[in-house]
Structure formats: C-alpha cells, structure tokens
N, C-alpha and C. Protein backbone atom coordinates (compact mmCIF):
# COMPACT_ATOMS: atom_id res chain seq x y z
N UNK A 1 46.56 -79.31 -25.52
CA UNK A 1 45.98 -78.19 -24.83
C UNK A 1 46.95 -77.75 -23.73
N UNK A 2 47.18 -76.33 -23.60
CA UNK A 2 47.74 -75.83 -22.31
C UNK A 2 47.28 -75.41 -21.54
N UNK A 3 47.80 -76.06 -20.25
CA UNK A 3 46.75 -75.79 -19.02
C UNK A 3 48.26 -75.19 -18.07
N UNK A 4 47.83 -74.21 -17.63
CA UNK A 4 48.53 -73.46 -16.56
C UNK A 4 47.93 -72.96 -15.45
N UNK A 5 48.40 -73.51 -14.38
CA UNK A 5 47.64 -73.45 -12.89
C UNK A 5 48.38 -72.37 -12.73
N UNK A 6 47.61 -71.05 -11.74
CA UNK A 6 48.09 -69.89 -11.06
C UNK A 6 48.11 -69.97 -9.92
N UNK A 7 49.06 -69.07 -9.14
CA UNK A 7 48.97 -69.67 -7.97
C UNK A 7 49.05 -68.33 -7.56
N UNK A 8 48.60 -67.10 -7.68
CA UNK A 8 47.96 -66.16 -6.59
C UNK A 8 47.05 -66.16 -5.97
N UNK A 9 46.88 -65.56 -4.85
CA UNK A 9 45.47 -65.28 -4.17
C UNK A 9 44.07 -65.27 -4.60
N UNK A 10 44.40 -64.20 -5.78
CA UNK A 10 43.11 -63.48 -6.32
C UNK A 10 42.69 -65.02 -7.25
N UNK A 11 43.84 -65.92 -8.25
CA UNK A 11 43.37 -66.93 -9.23
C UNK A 11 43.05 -67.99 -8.10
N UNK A 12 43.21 -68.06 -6.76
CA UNK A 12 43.12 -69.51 -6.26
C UNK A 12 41.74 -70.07 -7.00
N UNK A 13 42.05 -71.36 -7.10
CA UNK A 13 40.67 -72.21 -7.58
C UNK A 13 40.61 -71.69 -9.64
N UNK A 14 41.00 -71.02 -9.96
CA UNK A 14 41.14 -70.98 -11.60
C UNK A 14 42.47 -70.67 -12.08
N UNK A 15 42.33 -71.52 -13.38
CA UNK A 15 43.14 -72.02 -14.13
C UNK A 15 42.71 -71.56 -15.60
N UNK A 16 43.63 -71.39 -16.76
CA UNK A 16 43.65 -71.11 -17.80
C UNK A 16 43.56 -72.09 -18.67
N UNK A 17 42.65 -72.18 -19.58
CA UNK A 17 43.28 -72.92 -21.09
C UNK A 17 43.38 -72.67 -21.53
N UNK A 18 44.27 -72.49 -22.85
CA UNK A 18 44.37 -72.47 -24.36
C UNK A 18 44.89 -73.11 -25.31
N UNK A 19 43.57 -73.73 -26.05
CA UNK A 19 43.38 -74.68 -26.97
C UNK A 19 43.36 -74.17 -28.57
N UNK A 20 44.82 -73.85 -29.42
CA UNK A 20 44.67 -73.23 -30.47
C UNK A 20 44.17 -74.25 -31.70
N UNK A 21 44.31 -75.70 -31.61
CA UNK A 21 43.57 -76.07 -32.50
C UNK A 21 42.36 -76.69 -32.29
N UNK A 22 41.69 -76.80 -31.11
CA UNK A 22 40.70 -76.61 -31.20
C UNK A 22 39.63 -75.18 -30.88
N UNK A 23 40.61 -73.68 -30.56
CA UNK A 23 39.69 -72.83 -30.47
C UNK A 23 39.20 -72.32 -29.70
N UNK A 24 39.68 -73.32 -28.59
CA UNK A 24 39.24 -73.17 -27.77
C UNK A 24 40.18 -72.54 -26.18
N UNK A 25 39.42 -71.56 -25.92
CA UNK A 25 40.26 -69.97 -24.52
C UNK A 25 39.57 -69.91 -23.77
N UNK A 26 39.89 -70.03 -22.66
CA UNK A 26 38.69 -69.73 -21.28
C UNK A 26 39.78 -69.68 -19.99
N UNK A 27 38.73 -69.91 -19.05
CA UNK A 27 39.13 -70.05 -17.82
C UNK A 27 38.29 -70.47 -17.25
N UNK A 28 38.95 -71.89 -16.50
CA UNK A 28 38.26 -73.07 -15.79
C UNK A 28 38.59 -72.84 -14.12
N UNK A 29 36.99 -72.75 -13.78
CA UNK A 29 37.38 -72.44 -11.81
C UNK A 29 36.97 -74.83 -11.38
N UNK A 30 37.74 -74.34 -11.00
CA UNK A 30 37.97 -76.14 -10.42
C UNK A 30 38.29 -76.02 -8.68
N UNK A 31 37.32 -76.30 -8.04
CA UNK A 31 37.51 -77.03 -6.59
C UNK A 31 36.87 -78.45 -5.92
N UNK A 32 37.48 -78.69 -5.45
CA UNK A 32 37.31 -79.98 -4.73
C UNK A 32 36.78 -79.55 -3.40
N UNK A 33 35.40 -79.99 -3.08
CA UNK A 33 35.05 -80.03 -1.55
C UNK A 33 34.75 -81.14 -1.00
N UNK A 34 35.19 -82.09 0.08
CA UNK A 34 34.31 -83.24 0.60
C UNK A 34 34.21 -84.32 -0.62
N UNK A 35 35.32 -84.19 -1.13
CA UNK A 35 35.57 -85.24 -2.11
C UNK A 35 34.30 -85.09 -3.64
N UNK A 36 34.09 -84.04 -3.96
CA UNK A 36 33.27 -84.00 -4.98
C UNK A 36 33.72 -82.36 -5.94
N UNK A 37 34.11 -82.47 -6.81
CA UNK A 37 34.94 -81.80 -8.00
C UNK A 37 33.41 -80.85 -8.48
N UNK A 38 33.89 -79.67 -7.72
CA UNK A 38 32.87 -78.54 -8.57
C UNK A 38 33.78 -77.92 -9.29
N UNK A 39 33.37 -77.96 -10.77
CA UNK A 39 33.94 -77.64 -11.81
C UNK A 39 33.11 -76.64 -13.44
N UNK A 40 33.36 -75.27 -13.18
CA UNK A 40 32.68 -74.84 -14.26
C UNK A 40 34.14 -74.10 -15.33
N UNK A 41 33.37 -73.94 -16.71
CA UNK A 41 33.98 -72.94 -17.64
C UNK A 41 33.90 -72.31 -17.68
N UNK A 42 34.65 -71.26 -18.46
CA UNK A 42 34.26 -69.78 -18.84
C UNK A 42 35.40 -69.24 -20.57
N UNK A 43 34.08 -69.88 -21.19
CA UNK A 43 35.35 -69.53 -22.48
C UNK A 43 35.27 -68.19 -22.82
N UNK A 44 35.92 -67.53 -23.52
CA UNK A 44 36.14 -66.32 -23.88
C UNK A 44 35.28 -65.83 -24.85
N UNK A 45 35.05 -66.33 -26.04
CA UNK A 45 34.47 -66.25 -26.90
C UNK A 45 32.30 -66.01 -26.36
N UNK A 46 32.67 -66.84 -25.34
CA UNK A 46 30.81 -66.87 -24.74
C UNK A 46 30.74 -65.53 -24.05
N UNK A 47 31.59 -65.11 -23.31
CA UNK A 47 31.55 -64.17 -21.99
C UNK A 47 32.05 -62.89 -22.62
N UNK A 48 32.16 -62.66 -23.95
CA UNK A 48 32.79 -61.17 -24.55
C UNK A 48 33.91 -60.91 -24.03
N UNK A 49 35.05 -61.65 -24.23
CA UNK A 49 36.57 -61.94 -24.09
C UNK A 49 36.73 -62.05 -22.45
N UNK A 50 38.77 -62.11 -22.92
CA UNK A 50 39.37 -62.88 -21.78
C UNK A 50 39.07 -62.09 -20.15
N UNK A 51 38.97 -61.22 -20.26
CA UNK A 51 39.31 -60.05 -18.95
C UNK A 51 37.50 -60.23 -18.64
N UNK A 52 36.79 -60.13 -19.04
CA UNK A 52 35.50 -60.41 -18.90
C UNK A 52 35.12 -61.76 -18.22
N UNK A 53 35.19 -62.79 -19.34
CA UNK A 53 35.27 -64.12 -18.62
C UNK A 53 36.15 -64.94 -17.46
N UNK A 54 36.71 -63.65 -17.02
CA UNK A 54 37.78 -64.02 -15.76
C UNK A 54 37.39 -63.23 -14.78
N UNK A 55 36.70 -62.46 -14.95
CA UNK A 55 35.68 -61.97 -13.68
C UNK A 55 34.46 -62.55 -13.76
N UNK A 56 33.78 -62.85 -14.67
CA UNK A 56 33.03 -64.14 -14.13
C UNK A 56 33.08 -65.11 -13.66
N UNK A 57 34.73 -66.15 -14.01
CA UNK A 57 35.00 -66.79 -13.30
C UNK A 57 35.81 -66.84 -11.52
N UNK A 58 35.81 -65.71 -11.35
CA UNK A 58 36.25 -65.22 -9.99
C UNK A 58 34.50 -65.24 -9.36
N UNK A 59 33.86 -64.52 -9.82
CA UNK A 59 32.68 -64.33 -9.71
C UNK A 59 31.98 -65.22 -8.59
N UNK A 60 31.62 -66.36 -9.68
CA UNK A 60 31.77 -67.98 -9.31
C UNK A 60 32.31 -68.53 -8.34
N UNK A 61 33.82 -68.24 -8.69
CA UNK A 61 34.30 -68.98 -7.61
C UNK A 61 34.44 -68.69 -6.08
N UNK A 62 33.63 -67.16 -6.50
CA UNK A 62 33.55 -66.61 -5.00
C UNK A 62 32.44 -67.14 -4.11
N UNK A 63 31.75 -67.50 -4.85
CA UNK A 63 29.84 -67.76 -4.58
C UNK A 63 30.00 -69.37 -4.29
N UNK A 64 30.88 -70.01 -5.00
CA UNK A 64 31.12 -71.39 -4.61
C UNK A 64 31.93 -71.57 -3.07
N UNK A 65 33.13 -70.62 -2.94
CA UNK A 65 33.76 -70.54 -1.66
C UNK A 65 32.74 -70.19 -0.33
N UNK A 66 31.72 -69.28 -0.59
CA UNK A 66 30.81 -68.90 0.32
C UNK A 66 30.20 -69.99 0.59
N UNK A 67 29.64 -70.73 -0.10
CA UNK A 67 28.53 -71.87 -0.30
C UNK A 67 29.52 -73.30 0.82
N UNK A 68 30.38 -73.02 0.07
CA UNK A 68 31.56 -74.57 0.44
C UNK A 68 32.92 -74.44 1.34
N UNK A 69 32.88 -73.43 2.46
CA UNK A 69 34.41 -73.36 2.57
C UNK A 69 35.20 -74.56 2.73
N UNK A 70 36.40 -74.32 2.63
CA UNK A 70 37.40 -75.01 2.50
C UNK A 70 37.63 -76.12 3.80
N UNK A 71 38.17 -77.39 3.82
CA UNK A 71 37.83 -77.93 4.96
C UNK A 71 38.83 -77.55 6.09
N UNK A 72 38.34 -78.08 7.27
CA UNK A 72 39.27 -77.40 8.50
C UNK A 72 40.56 -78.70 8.66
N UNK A 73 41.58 -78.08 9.51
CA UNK A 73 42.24 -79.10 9.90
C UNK A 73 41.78 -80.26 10.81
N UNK A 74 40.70 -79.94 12.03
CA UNK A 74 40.01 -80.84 12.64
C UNK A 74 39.29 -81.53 11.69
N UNK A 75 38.60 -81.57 10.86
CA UNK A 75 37.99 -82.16 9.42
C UNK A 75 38.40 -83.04 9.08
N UNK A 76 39.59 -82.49 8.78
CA UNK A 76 40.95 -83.32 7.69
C UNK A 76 41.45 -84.60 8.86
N UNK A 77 41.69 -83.98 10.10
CA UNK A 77 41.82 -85.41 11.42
C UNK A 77 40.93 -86.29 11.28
N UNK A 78 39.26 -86.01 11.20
CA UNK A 78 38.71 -87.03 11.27
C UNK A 78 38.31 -88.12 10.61
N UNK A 79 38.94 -87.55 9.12
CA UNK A 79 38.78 -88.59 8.12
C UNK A 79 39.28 -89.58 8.16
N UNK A 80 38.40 -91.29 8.35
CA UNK A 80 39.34 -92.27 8.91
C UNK A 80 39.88 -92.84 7.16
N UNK A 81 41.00 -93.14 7.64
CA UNK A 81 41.90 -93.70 6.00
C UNK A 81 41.52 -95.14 5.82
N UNK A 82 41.57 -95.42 4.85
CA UNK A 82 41.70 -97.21 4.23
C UNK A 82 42.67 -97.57 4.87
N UNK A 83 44.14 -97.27 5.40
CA UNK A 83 44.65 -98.21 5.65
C UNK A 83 44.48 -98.51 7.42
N UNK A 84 43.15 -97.77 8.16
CA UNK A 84 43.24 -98.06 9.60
C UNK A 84 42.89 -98.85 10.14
N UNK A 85 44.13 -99.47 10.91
CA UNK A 85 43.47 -101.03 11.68
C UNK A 85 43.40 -100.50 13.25
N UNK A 86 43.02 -99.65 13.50
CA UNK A 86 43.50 -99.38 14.89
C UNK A 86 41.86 -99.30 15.10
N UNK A 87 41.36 -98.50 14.57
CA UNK A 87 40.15 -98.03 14.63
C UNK A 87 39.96 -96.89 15.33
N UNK A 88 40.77 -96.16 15.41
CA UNK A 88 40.76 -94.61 15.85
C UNK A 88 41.72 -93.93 14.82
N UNK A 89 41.37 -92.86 14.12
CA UNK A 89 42.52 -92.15 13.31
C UNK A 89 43.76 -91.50 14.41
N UNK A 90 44.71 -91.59 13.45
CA UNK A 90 45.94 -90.56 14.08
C UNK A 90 46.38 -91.83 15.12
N UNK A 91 45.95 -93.07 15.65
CA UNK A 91 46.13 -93.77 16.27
C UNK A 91 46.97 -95.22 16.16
N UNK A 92 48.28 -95.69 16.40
CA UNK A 92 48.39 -96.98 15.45
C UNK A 92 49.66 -97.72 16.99
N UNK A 93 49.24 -98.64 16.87
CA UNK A 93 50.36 -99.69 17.67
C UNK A 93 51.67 -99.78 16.66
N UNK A 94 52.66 -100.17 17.60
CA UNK A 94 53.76 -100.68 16.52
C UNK A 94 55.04 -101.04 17.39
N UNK A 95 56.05 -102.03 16.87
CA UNK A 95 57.29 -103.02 17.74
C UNK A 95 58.47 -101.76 17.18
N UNK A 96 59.51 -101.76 18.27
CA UNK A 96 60.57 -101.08 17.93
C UNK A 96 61.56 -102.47 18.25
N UNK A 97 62.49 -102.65 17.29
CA UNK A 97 63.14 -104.24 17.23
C UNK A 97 64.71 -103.25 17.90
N UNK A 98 65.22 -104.28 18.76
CA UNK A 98 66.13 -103.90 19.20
C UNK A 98 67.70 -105.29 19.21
N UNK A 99 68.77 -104.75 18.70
CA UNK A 99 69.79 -105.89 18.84
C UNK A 99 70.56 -105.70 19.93
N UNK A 100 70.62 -107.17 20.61
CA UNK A 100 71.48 -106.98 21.62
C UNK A 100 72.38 -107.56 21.75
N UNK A 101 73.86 -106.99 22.69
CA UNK A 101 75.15 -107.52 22.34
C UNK A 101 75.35 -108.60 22.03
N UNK A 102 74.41 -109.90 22.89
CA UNK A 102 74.61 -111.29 22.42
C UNK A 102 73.84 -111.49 20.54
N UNK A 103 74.22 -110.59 19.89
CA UNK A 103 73.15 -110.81 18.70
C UNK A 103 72.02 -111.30 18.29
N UNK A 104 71.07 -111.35 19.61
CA UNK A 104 69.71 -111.74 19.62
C UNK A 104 69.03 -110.26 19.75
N UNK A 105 68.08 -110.18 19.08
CA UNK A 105 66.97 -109.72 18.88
C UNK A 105 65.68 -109.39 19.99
N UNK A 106 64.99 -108.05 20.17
CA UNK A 106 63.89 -107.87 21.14
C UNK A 106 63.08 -106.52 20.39
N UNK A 107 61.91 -106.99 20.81
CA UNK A 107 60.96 -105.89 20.23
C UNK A 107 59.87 -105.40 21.49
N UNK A 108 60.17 -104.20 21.56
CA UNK A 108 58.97 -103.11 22.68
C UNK A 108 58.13 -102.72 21.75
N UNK A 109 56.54 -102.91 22.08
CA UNK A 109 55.29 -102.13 21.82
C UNK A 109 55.19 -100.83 22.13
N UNK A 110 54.83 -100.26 21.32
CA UNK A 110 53.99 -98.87 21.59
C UNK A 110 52.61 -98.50 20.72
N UNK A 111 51.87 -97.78 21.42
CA UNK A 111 50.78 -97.20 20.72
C UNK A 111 51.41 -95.69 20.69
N UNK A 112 51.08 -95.38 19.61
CA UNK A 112 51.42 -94.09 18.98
C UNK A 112 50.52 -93.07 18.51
N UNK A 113 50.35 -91.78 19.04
CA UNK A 113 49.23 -90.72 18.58
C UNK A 113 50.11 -89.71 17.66
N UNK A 114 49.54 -89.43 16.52
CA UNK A 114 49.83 -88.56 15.72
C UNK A 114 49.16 -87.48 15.03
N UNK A 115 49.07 -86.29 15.30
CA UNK A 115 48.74 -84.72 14.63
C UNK A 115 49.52 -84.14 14.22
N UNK A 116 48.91 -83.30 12.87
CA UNK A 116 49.41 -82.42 12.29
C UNK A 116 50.16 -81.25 13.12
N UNK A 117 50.97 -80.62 12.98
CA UNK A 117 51.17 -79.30 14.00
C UNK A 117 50.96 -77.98 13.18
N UNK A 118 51.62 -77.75 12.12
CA UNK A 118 51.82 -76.78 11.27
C UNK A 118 52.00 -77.15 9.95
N UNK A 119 52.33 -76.66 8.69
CA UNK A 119 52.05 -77.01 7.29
C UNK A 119 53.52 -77.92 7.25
N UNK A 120 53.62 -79.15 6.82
CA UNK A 120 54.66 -79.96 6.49
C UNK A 120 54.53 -80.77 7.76
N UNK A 121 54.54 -80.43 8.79
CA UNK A 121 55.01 -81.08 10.48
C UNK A 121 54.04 -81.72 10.79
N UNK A 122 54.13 -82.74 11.77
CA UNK A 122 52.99 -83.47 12.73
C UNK A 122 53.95 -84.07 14.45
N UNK A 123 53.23 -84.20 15.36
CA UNK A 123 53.48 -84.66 16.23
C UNK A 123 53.21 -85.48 16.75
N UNK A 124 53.96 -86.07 17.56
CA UNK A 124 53.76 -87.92 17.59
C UNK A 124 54.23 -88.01 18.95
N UNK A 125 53.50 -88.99 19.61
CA UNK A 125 53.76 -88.98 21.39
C UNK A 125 53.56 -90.56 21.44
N UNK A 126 54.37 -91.13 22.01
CA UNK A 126 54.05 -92.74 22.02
C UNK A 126 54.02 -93.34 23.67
N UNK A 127 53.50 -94.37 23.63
CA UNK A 127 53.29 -95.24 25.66
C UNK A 127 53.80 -96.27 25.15
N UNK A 128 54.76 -97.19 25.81
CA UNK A 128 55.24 -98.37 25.55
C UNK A 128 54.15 -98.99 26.75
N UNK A 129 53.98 -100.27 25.84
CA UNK A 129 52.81 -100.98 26.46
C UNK A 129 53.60 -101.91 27.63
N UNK A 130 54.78 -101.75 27.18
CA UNK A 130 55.70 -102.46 28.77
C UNK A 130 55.61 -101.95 29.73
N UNK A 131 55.25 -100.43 29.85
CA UNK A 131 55.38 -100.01 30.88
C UNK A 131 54.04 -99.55 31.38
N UNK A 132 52.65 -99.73 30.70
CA UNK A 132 51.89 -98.96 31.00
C UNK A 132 50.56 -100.14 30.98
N UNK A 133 51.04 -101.16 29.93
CA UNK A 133 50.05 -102.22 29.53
C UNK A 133 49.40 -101.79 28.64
N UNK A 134 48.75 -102.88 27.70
CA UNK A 134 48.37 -102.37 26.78
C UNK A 134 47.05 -101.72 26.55
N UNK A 135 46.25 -101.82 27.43
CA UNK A 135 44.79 -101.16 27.40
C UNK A 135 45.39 -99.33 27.70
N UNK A 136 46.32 -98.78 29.03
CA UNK A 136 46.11 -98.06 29.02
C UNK A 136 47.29 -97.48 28.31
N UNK A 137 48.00 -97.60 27.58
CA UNK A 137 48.90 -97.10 26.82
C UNK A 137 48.06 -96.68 25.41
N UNK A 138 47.27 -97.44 24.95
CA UNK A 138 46.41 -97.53 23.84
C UNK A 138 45.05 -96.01 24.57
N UNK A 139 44.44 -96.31 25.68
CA UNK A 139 44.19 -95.15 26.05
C UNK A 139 44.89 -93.76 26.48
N UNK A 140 45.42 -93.40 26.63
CA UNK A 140 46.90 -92.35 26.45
C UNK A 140 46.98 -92.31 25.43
N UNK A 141 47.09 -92.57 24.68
CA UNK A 141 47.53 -92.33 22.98
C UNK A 141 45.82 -91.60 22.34
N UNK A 142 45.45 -92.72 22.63
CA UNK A 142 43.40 -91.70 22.07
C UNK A 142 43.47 -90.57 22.87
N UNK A 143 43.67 -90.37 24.17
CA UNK A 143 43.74 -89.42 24.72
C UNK A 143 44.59 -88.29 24.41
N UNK A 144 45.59 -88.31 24.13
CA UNK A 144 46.47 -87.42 23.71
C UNK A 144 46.13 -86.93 22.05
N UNK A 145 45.69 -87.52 21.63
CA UNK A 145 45.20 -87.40 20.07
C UNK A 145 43.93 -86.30 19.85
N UNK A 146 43.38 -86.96 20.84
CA UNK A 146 41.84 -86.14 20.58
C UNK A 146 42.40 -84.64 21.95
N UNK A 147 43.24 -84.47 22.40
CA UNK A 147 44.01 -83.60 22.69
C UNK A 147 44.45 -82.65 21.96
N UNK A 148 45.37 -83.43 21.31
CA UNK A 148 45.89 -82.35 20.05
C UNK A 148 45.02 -81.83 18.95
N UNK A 149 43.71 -82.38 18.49
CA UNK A 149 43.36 -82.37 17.81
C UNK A 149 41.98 -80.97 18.32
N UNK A 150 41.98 -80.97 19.68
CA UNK A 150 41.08 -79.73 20.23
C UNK A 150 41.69 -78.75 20.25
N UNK A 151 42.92 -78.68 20.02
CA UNK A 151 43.87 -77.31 20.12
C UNK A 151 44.69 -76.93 18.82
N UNK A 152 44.14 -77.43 17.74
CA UNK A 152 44.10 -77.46 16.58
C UNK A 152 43.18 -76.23 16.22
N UNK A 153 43.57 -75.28 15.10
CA UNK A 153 43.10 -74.48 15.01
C UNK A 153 42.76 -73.79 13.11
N UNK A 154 42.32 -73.52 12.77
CA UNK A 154 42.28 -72.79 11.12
C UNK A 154 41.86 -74.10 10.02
N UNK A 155 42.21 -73.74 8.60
CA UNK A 155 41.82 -74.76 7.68
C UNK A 155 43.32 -75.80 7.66
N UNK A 156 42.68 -76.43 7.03
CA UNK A 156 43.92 -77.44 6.44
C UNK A 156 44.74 -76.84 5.59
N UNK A 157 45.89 -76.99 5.51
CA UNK A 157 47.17 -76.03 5.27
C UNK A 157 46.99 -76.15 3.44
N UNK A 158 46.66 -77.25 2.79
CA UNK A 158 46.46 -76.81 1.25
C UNK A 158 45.29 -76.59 1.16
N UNK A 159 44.14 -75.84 2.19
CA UNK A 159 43.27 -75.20 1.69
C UNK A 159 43.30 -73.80 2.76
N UNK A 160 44.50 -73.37 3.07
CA UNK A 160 44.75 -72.37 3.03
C UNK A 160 44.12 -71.35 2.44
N UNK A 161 44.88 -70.67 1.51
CA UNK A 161 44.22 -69.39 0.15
C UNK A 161 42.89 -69.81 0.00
N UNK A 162 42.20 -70.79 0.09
CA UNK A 162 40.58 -70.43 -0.26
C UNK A 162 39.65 -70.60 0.87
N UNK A 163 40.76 -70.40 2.44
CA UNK A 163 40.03 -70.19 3.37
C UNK A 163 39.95 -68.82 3.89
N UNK A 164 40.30 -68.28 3.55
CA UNK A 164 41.16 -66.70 3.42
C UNK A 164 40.12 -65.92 2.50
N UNK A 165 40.14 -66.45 1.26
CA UNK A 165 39.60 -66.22 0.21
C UNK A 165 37.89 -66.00 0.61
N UNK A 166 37.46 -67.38 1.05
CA UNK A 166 35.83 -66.83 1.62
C UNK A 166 35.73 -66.55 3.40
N UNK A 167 36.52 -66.44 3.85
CA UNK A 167 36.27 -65.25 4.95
C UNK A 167 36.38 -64.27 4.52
N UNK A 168 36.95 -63.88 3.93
CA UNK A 168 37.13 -61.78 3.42
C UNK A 168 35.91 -62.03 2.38
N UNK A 169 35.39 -62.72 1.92
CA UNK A 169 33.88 -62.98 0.94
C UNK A 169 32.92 -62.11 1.82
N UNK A 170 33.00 -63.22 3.20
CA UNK A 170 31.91 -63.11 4.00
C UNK A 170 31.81 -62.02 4.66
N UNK A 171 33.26 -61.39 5.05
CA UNK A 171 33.22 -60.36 5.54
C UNK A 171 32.71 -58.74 5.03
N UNK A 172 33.43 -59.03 3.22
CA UNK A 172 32.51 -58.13 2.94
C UNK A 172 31.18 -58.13 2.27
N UNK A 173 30.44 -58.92 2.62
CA UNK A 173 28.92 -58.99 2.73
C UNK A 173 27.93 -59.09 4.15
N UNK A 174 28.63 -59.07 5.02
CA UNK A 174 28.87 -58.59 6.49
C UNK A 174 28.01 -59.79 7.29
N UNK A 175 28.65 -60.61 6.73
CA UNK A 175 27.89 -62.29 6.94
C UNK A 175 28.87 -63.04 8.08
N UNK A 176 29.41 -62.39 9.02
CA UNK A 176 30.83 -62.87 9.32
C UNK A 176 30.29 -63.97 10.40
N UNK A 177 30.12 -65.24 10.39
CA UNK A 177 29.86 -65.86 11.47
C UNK A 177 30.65 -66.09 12.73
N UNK A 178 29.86 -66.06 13.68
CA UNK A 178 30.37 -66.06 15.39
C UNK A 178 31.22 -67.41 15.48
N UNK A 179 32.38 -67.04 15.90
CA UNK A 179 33.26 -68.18 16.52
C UNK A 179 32.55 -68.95 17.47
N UNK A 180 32.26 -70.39 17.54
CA UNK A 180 31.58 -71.47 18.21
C UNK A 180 33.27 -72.15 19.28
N UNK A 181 33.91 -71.35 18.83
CA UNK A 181 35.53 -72.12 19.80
C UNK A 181 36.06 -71.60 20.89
N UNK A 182 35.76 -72.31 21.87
CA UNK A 182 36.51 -71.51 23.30
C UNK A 182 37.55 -71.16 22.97
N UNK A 183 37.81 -69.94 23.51
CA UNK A 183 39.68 -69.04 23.49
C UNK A 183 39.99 -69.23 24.62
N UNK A 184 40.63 -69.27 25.11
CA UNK A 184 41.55 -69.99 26.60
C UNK A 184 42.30 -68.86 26.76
C-alpha cells in the first residue's frame, strides 16, 4: 500500500492511500491528541470519488481540530518524562569532571533548568551547588524554569499548522475565545 503524507496547510492531519490490489483509495485524517490516535477514513468509492471524499475528510478534520486543539508549549513542559529523577520537569542535577595539571581529577555540581525557546532550541541556566549549596541552587533552577515556562507562549512547534488550522476554524464561526494571558 502507498501511503503519502502531505504536508500543506490545507492537508495538515490527512494523508492519502492507494491500495491497487486491494482496491482500495481514500483519504485517512489521523491526529494524535493527549496521547490518544483519532483516526477516521474516507474511501473514495463510499463518498462519490476522490475530490468529494477529501472534503469530507477536511470536513472532519476541521470539527476534530475545534473539538481538540493542538497542545500548547506550556502543556508539552508539563509532561513529566519516564526518565525523571529530579522530580520537577525541565529540572536535573549533574557533575562537570574537571582534569587538573597534576592529572587528578574534580567534579562541580550543578542543578540545571531547561526550556524550549523556539522550534529546534531550548535554554538552559545552571547554579553550581559550590557556590550556592545545594538546596538553593536546586531552588534557582525550579525557579528559573517555571520562569521560562510563564513567558512561553503559542502551541508546541510540531503542532504548529493544526494550531493555526483551528483558530481560523474558530474564527470563522465567530467562536474566538478570550485570551486568559496577561500581556505585559
């Protein structure tokens, strides 16, 4: 089967198949919200061909974007990962090993805060616990985190296009909800 993902605006969230020995032509709208795969068809043959069943499947996927937008970047921060031992996200201790002329060895602590900044980038601010101790270096770092993370702004950068996608939804059904975010 051939499956070809599109990557304009208008296709975000659908994809094509065509299946010549089994018959099977459509177009599949596929999104992921909050970790759960909403996924419908649209074969050609059901919907009175291709150009038909691809505005139904826009259709759809417009009514699903309204229903589900896309998650935010603050969202995407708070999700704590499997691998966190810190117990704060974006948050992690760690030794910087250093050699010194006599060829012995030394390692400085730091707690380290880390946010996204822009699509690809993140920023990272660290307290060496030598100089600050470790309770409040470890506080400085939460602090600075949940910092960056209030001045954080829009969706998460690969859900971009289908955050775009259901604001101009909402807008033209004149559903536009009130910003809840202080502007400074």
């Amino acid at each position: 089967m051939k499956h070809t993902e599109q990557t304009t605006d208008k296709s975000y969230g659908i994809s094509r198949f065509d299946d010549d020995k089994r018959r099977a032509h459509g177009w599949r709208v596929s999104l992921r919200r909050h970790g759960t795969k909403l996924v419908e068809n649209f074969p050609d043959k059901k919907y009175g061909g291709r150009q038909k069943a691809l505005k139904l499947a826009m259709h759809f996927r417009d009514e699903l974007l309204g229903k589900f937008p896309p998650i935010t970047r603050e969202e995407m921060c708070r999700i704590r990962r499997s691998n966190n031992k810190s117990g704060i996200n974006g948050v992690y201790t760690y030794a910087k090993r250093y050699k010194l002329r006599d060829g012995s060895s030394r390692e400085t602590w730091y707690w380290e805060a880390t946010w996204p900044a822009e699509q690809g980038k993140h920023v990272s601010i660290n307290f060496s616990v030598k100089k600050y101790g470790e309770e409040l270096a470890r506080s400085m770092a939460i602090r600075a985190r949940q910092k960056g993370i209030e001045d954080m702004e829009g969706p998460f950068w690969a859900s971009e296009r289908g955050c775009l996608r259901a604001r101009n939804m909402r807008q033209r059904a004149g559903n536009t909800p009130s910003s809840s975010r202080k502007v400074a």
